[in-house]
Protein backbone atom coordinates (compact mmCIF):
# COMPACT_ATOMS: atom_id res chain seq x y z
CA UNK A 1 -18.63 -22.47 -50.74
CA UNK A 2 -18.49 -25.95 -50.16
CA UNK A 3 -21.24 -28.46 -48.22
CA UNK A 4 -19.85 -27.99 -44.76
CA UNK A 5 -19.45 -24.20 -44.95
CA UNK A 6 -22.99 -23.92 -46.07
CA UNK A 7 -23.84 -25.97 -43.06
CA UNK A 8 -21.82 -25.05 -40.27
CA UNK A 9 -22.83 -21.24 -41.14
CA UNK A 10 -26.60 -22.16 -41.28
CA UNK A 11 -26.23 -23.74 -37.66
CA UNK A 12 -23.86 -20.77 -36.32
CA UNK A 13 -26.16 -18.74 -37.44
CA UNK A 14 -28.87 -20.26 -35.89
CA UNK A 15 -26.99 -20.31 -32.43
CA UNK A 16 -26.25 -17.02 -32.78
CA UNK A 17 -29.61 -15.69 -33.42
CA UNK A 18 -30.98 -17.62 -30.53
CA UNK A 19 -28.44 -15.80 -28.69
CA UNK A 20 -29.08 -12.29 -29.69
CA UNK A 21 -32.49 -13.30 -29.49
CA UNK A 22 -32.22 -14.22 -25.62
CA UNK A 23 -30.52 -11.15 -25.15
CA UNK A 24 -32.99 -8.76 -26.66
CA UNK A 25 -36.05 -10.75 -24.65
CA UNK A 26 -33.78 -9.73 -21.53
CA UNK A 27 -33.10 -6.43 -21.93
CA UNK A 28 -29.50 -7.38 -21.20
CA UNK A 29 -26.35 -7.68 -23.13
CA UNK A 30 -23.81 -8.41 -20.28
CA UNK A 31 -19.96 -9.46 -21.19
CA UNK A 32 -20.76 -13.03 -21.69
CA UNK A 33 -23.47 -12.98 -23.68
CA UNK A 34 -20.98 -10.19 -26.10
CA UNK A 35 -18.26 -12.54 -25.46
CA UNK A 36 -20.61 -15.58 -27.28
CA UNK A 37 -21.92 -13.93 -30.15
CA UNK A 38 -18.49 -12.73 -31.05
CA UNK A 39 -17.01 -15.96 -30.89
CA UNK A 40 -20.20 -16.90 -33.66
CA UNK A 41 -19.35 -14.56 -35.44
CA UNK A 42 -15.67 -14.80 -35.11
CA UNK A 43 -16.40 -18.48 -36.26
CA UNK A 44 -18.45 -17.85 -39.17
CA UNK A 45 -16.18 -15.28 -40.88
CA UNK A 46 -13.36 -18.06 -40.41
CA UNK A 47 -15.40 -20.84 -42.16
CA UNK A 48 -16.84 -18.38 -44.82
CA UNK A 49 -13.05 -17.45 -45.24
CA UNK A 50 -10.67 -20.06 -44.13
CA UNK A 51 -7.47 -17.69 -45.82
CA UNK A 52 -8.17 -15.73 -42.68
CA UNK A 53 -6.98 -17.90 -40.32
CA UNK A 54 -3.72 -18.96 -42.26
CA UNK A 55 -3.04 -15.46 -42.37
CA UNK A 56 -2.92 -14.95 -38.43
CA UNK A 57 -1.05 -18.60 -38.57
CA UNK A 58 1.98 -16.76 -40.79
CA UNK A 59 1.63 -13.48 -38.75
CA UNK A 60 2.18 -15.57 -35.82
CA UNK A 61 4.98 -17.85 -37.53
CA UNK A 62 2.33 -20.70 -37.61
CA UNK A 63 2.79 -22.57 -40.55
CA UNK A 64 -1.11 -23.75 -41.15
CA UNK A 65 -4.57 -22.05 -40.35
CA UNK A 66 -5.64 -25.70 -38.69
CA UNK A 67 -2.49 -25.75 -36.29
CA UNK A 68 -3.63 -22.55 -34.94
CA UNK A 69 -6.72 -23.19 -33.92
CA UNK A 70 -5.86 -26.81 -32.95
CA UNK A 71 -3.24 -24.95 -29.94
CA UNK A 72 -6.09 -21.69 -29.26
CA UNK A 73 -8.44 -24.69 -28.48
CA UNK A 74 -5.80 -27.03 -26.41
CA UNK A 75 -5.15 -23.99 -24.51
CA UNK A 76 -8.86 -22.82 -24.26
CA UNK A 77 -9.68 -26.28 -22.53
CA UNK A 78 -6.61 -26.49 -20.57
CA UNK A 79 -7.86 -23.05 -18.93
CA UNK A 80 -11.42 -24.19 -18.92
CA UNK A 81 -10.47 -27.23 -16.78
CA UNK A 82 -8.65 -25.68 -14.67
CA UNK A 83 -11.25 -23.01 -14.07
CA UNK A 84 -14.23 -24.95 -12.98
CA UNK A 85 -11.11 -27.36 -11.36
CA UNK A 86 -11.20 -24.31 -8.51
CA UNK A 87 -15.08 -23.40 -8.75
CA UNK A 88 -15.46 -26.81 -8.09
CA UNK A 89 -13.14 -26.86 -5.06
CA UNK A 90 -14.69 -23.79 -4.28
CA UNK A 91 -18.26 -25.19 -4.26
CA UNK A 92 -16.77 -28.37 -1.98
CA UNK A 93 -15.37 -26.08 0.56
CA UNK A 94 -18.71 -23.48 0.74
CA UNK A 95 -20.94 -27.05 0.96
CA UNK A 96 -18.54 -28.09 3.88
CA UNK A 97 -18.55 -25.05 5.97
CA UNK A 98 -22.30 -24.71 5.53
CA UNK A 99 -22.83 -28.53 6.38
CA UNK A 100 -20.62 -27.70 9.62
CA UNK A 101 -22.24 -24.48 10.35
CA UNK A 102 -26.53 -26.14 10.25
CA UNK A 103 -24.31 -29.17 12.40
CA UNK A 104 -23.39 -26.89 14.89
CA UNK A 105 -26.51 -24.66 14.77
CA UNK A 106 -29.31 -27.34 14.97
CA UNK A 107 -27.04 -29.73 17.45
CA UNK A 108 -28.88 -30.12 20.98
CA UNK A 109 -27.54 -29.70 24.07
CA UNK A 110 -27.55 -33.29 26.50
CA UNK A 111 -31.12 -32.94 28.38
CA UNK A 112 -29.90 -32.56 31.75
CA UNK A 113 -32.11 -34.54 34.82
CA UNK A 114 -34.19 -32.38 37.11
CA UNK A 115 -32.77 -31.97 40.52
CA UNK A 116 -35.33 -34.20 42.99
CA UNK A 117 -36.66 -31.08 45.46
CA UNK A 118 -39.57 -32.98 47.16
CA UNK A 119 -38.00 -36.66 47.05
């Protein structure tokens, strides 16, 4: 192993403890939290055996490990943005109706003048 495996699987492995960790203190293990540690551990197999990964790249018809993952995480962004693009959006809209609807609920009626009985 070279210098950076031995440090990037020291700090993934550090991550991913404080993730199982967080999970265990919880009592939960929902999807994301799975979905998290695999990645980890999905990423410290692939440093601790980089032939992996130009395997899947010829499987594929990828010629080099590095091109792979350079498109899986173009593509993984790309999605990203255009996720929290629409939660975003999302957010603006719910902010605007609820703006409108406190408007609407806490807007006073014009005071209108006393009819003069005695005068």
């Amino acid at each position: 192993m070279n210098l950076f495996q031995w440090v990037a699987v020291i700090v993934i492995g550090g991550l991913l403890l404080v993730e199982v960790v967080r999970a265990v203190r919880k009592r939960r293990l929902g999807w994301p939290k799975m979905f998290r540690i695999s990645v980890w551990l999905g990423a410290a197999i692939c440093i601790l055996n980089p032939d992996i990964v130009s395997g899947v790249a010829k499987t594929i018809g990828i010629g080099r490990g590095a091109d792979v993952l350079i498109y899986v995480v173009t593509l993984t962004f790309i999605a990203t943005t255009f996720y929290f693009y629409s939660r975003y959006m999302r957010l603006q809209r719910q902010i605007t109706d609820l703006a409108r609807y406190l408007a609407i609920q806490e807007a006073r009626q014009p005071e209108t003048p006393l009819a003069d009985h005695d005068h």
